[in-house]
Protein backbone atom coordinates (compact mmCIF):
# COMPACT_ATOMS: atom_id res chain seq x y z
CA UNK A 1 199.12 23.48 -71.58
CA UNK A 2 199.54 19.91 -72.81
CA UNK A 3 201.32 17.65 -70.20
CA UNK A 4 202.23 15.55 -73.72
CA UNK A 5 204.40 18.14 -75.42
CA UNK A 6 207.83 18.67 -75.62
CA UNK A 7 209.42 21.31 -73.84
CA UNK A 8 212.45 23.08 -74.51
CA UNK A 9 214.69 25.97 -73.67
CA UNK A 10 214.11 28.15 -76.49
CA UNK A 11 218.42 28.85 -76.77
CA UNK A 12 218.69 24.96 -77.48
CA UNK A 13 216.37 23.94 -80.07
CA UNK A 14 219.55 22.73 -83.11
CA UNK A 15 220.02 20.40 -84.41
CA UNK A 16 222.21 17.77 -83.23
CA UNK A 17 221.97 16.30 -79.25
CA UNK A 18 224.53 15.09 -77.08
CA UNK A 19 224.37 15.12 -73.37
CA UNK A 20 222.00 13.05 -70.60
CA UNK A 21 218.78 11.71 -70.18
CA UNK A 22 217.00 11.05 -66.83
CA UNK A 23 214.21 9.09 -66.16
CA UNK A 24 211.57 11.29 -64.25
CA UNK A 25 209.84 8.56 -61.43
CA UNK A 26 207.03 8.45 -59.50
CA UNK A 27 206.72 6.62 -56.20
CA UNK A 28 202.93 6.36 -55.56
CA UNK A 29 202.70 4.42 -52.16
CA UNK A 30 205.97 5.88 -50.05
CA UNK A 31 205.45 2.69 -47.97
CA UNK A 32 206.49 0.58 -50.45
CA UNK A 33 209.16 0.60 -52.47
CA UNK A 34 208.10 0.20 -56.24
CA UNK A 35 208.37 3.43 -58.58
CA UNK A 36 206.74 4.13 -61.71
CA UNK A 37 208.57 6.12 -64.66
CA UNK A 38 206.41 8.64 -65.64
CA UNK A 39 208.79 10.60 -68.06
CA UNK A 40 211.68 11.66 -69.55
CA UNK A 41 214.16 14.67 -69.45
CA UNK A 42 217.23 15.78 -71.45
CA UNK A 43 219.98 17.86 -69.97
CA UNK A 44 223.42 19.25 -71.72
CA UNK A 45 226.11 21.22 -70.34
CA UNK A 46 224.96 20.07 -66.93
CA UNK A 47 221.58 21.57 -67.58
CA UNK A 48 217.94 20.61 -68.10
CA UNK A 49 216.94 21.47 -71.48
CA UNK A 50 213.88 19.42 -72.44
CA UNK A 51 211.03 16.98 -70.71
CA UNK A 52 208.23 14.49 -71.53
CA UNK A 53 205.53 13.29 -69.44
CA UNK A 54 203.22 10.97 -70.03
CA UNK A 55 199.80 12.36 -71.05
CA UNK A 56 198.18 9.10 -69.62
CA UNK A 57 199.16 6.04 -66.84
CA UNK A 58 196.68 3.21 -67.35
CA UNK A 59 199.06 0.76 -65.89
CA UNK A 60 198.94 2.21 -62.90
CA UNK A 61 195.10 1.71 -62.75
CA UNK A 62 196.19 -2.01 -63.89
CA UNK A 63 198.11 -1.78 -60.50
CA UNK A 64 196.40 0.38 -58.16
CA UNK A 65 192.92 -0.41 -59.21
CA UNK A 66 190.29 2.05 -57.17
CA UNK A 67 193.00 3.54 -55.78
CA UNK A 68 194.40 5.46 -58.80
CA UNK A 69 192.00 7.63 -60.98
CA UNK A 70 192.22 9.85 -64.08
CA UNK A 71 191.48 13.05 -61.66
CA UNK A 72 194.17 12.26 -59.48
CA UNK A 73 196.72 11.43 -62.63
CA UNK A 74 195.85 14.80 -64.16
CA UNK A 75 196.49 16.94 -60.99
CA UNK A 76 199.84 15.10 -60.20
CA UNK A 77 201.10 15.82 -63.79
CA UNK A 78 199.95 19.21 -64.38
CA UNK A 79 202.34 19.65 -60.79
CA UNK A 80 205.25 17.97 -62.71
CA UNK A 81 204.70 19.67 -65.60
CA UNK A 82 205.10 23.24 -63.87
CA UNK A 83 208.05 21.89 -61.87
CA UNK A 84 209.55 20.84 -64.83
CA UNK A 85 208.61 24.47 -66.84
CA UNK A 86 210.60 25.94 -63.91
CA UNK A 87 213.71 23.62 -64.02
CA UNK A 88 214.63 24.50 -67.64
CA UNK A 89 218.37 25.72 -67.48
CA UNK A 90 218.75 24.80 -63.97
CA UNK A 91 221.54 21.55 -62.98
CA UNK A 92 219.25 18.22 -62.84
CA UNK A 93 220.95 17.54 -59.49
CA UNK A 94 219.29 20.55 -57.86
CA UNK A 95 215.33 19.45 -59.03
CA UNK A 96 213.33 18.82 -55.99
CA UNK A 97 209.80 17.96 -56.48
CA UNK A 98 207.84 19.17 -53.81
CA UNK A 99 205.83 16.01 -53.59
CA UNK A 100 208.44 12.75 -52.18
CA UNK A 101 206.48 11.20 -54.50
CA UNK A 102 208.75 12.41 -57.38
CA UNK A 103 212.33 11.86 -58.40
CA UNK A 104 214.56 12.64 -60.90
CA UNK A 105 217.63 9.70 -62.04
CA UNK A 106 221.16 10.67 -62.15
CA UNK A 107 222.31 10.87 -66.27
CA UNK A 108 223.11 8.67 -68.76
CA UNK A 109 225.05 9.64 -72.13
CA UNK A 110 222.54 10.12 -75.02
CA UNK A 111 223.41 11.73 -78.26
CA UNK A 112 221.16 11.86 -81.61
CA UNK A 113 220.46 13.76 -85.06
CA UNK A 114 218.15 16.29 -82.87
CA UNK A 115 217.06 16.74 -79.22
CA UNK A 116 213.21 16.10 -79.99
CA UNK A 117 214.03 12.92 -81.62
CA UNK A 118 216.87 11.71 -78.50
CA UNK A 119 213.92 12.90 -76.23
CA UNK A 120 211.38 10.85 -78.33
CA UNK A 121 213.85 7.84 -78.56
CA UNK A 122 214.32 7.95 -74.79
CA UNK A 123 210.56 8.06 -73.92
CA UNK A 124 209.62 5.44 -75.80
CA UNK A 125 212.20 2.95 -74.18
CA UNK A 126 211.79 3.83 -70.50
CA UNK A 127 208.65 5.28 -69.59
CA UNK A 128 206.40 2.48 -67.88
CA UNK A 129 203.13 4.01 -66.76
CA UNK A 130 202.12 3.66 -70.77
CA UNK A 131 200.64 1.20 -72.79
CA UNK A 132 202.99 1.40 -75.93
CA UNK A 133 201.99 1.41 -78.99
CA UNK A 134 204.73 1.01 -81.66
CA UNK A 135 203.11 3.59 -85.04
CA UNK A 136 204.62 3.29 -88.21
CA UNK A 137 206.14 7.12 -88.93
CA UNK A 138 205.87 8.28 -92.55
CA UNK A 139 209.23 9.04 -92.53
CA UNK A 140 212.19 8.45 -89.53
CA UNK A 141 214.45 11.48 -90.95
CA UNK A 142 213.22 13.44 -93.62
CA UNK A 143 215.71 14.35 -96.25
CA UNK A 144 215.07 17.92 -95.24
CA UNK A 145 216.44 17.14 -92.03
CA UNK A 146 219.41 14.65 -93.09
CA UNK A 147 220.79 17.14 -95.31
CA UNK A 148 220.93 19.72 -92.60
CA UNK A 149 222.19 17.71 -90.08
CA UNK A 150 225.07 16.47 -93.01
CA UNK A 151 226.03 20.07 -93.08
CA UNK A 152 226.39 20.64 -89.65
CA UNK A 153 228.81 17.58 -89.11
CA UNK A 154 230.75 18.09 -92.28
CA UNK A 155 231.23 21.64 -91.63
CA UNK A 156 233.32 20.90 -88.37
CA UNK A 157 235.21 17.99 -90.29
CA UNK A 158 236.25 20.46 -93.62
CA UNK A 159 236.38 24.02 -92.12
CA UNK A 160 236.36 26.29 -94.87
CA UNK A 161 236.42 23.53 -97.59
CA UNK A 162 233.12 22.78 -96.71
CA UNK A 163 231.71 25.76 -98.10
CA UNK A 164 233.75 25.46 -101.76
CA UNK A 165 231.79 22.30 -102.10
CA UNK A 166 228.23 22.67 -100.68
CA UNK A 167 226.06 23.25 -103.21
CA UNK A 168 222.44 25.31 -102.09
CA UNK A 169 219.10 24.21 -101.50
CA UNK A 170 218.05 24.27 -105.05
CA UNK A 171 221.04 22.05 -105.93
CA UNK A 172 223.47 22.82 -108.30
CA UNK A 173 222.86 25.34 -111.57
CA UNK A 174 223.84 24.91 -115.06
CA UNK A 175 223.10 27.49 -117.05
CA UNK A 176 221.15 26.33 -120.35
CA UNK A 177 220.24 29.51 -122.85
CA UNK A 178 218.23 31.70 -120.90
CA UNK A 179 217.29 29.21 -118.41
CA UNK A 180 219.08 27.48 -115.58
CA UNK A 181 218.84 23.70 -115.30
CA UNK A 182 218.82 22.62 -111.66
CA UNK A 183 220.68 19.29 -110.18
CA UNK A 184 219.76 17.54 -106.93
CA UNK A 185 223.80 17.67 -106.10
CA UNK A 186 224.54 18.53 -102.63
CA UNK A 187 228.50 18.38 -103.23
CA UNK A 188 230.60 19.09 -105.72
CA UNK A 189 234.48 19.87 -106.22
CA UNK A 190 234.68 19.05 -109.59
CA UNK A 191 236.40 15.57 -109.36
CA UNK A 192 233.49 13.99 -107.26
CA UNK A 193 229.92 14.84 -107.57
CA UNK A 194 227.41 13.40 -104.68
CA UNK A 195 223.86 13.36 -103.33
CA UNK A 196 222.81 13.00 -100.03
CA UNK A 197 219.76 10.71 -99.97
CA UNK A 198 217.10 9.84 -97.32
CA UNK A 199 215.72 6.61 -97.20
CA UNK A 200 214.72 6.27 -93.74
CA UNK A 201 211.04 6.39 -94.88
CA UNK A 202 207.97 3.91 -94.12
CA UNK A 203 207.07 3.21 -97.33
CA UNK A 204 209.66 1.96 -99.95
CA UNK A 205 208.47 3.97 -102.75
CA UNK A 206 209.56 6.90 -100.74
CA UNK A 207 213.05 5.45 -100.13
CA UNK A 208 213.12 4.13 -103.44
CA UNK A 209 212.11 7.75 -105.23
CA UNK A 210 214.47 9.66 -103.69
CA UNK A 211 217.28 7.23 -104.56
CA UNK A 212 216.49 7.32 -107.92
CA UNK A 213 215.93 11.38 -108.67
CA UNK A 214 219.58 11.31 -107.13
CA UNK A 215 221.35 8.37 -109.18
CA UNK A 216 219.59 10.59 -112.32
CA UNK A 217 220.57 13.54 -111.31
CA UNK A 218 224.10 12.78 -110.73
CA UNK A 219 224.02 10.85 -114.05
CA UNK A 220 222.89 13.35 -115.91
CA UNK A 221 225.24 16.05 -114.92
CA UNK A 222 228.25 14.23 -115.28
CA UNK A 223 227.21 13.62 -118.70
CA UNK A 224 227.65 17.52 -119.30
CA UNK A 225 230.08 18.15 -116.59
CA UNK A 226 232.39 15.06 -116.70
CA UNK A 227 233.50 14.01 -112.89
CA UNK A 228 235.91 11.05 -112.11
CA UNK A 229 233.22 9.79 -109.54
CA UNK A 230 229.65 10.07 -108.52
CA UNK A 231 229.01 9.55 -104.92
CA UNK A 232 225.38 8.62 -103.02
CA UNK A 233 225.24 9.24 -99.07
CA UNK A 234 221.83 6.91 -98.10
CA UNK A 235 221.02 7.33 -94.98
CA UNK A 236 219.18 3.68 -94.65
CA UNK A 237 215.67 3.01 -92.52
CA UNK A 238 216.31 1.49 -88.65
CA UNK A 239 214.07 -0.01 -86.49
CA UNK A 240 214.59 2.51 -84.25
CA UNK A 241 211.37 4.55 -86.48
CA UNK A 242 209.67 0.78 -88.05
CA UNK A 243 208.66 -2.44 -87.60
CA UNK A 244 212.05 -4.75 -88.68
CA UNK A 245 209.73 -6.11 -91.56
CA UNK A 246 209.69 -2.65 -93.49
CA UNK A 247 213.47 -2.58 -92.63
CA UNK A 248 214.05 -6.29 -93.86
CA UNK A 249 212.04 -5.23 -97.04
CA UNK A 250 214.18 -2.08 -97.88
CA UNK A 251 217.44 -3.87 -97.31
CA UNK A 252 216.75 -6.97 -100.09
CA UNK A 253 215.51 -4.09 -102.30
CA UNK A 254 218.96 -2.12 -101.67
CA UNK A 255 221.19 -5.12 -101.85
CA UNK A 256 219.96 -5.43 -105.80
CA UNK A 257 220.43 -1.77 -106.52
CA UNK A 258 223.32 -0.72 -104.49
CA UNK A 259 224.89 -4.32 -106.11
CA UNK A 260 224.30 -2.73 -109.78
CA UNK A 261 226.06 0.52 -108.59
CA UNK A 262 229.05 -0.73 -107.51
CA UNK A 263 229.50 -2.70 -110.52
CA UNK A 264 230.07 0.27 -112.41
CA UNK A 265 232.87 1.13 -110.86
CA UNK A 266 232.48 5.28 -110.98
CA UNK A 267 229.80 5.25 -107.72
CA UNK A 268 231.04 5.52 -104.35
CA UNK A 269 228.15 4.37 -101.95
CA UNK A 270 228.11 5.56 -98.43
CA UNK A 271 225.16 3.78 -96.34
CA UNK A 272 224.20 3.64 -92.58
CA UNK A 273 221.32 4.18 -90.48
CA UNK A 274 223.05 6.41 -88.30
CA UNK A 275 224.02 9.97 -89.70
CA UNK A 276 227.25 10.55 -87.79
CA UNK A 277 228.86 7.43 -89.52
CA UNK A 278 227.41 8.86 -93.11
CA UNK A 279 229.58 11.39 -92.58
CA UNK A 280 232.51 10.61 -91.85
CA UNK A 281 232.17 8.21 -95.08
CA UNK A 282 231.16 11.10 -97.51
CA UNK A 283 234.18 12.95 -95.59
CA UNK A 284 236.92 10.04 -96.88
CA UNK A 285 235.49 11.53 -100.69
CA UNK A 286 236.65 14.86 -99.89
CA UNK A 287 239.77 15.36 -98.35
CA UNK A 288 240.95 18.47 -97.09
């Protein structure tokens, strides 16, 4: 078993995350009083549902010097990591390690597009014993993802409207002869026809591609199915996934083309970097 995987209760892997984190510390000379966080944990509905420890602690040899070695880092976390196995669905107030060395923090609110990613977010920020390491992702929420977690927000915000709009995963159809002629629209109720874009992507080509497939797209097919207004959701890059300079760089590149977009009056442009706001923006287009 790798100490540096994610574990989950198999009954809440969705997507969407709101509940606690925890900080999972590590006290390693009970004489004195300095602790170490070593991981993370995620609980919801007063439960534990997912945990991260740290594979590796080379500050602590930074600290501890002769004292600390790999060996004994490897047997203390392999004993976390079963404690932790064990604690899934249990109340994070009733963990007890059964080394003093070992604690677990009282909650604090944490909510997100998915639990992996809150549980990713929250590692990153609080564990210690780690030399971080910031990596540029190839992509901070996949359009895959976006659109899915779009559904699942706008579905409890339009109840049954929801599905007389929502197009499928192949986008809307148009029939053309014998063939059908497929549209990257993901809504549609015949007065306002929108895309819901990623651009949350490293590279700027990749934001920039997906952008304009949609702003064809939707083009196109109001060309043969007239609309009153086009709509694209862009769900915009944050430094929570890159370095502020590829974030700087996307944003002067958007300002231009989201600037041209407006100007013609027919597109509605709904932007953030955080996907609950998107949708309660691409919500205002279609009201119930």
């Amino acid at each position: 078993m790798r100490i540096d995987e994610m574990k989950t209760s198999k009954s809440d892997v969705t997507v969407g995350f709101e509940g606690h984190w925890h900080s999972i510390k590590f006290q390693p000379d009970l004489s004195v009083p300095q602790d170490f966080v070593i991981g993370a944990a995620l609980s919801r509905k007063g439960k534990v549902v997912a945990y991260r420890i740290a594979k590796e602690a080379p500050r602590l040899k930074c600290f501890y010097m002769d004292r600390f070695s790999k060996a004994v880092w490897k047997f203390l976390h392999d004993e976390v990591a079963d404690e932790f196995e064990l604690a899934l669905g249990c109340a994070p107030s009733k963990f007890r390690s059964s080394s003093p060395q070992i604690s677990l923090s009282a909650g604090s609110y944490a909510s997100g597009i998915s639990q992996d990613s809150v549980l990713s977010r929250t590692f990153e920020r609080i564990v210690t014993v780690t030399a971080h390491e910031r990596k540029v992702r190839a992509s901070g929420v996949p359009q895959a993802e976006l659109r899915t977690s779009m559904s699942q927000l706008l579905k409890l915000g339009m109840s049954s409207r929801y599905e007389q709009i929502s197009q499928g995963e192949n986008g809307l159809l148009i029939k053309d002869g014998e063939r059908f002629r497929s549209f990257d629209i993901t809504y549609d109720d015949n007065k306002v026809a929108s895309s819901v874009v990623s651009a949350s992507y490293a590279s700027l080509d990749s934001s920039s591609l997906n952008i304009y497939k949609a702003i064809n797209d939707l083009t196109m097919f109001r060309a043969i199915r007239p609309r009153e207004q086009l709509g694209i959701a862009v769900l915009m890059p944050s430094t929570e996934f890159f370095p502020k300079a590829t974030v700087d760089a996307w944003g002067e590149w958007w300002s231009e083309e989201s600037y041209k977009l407006r100007e013609s009056k027919y597109v509605l442009i709904a932007e953030s970097d955080k996907v609950e706001i998107l949708a309660d923006q691409v919500l205002d287009w279609y009201p119930t």
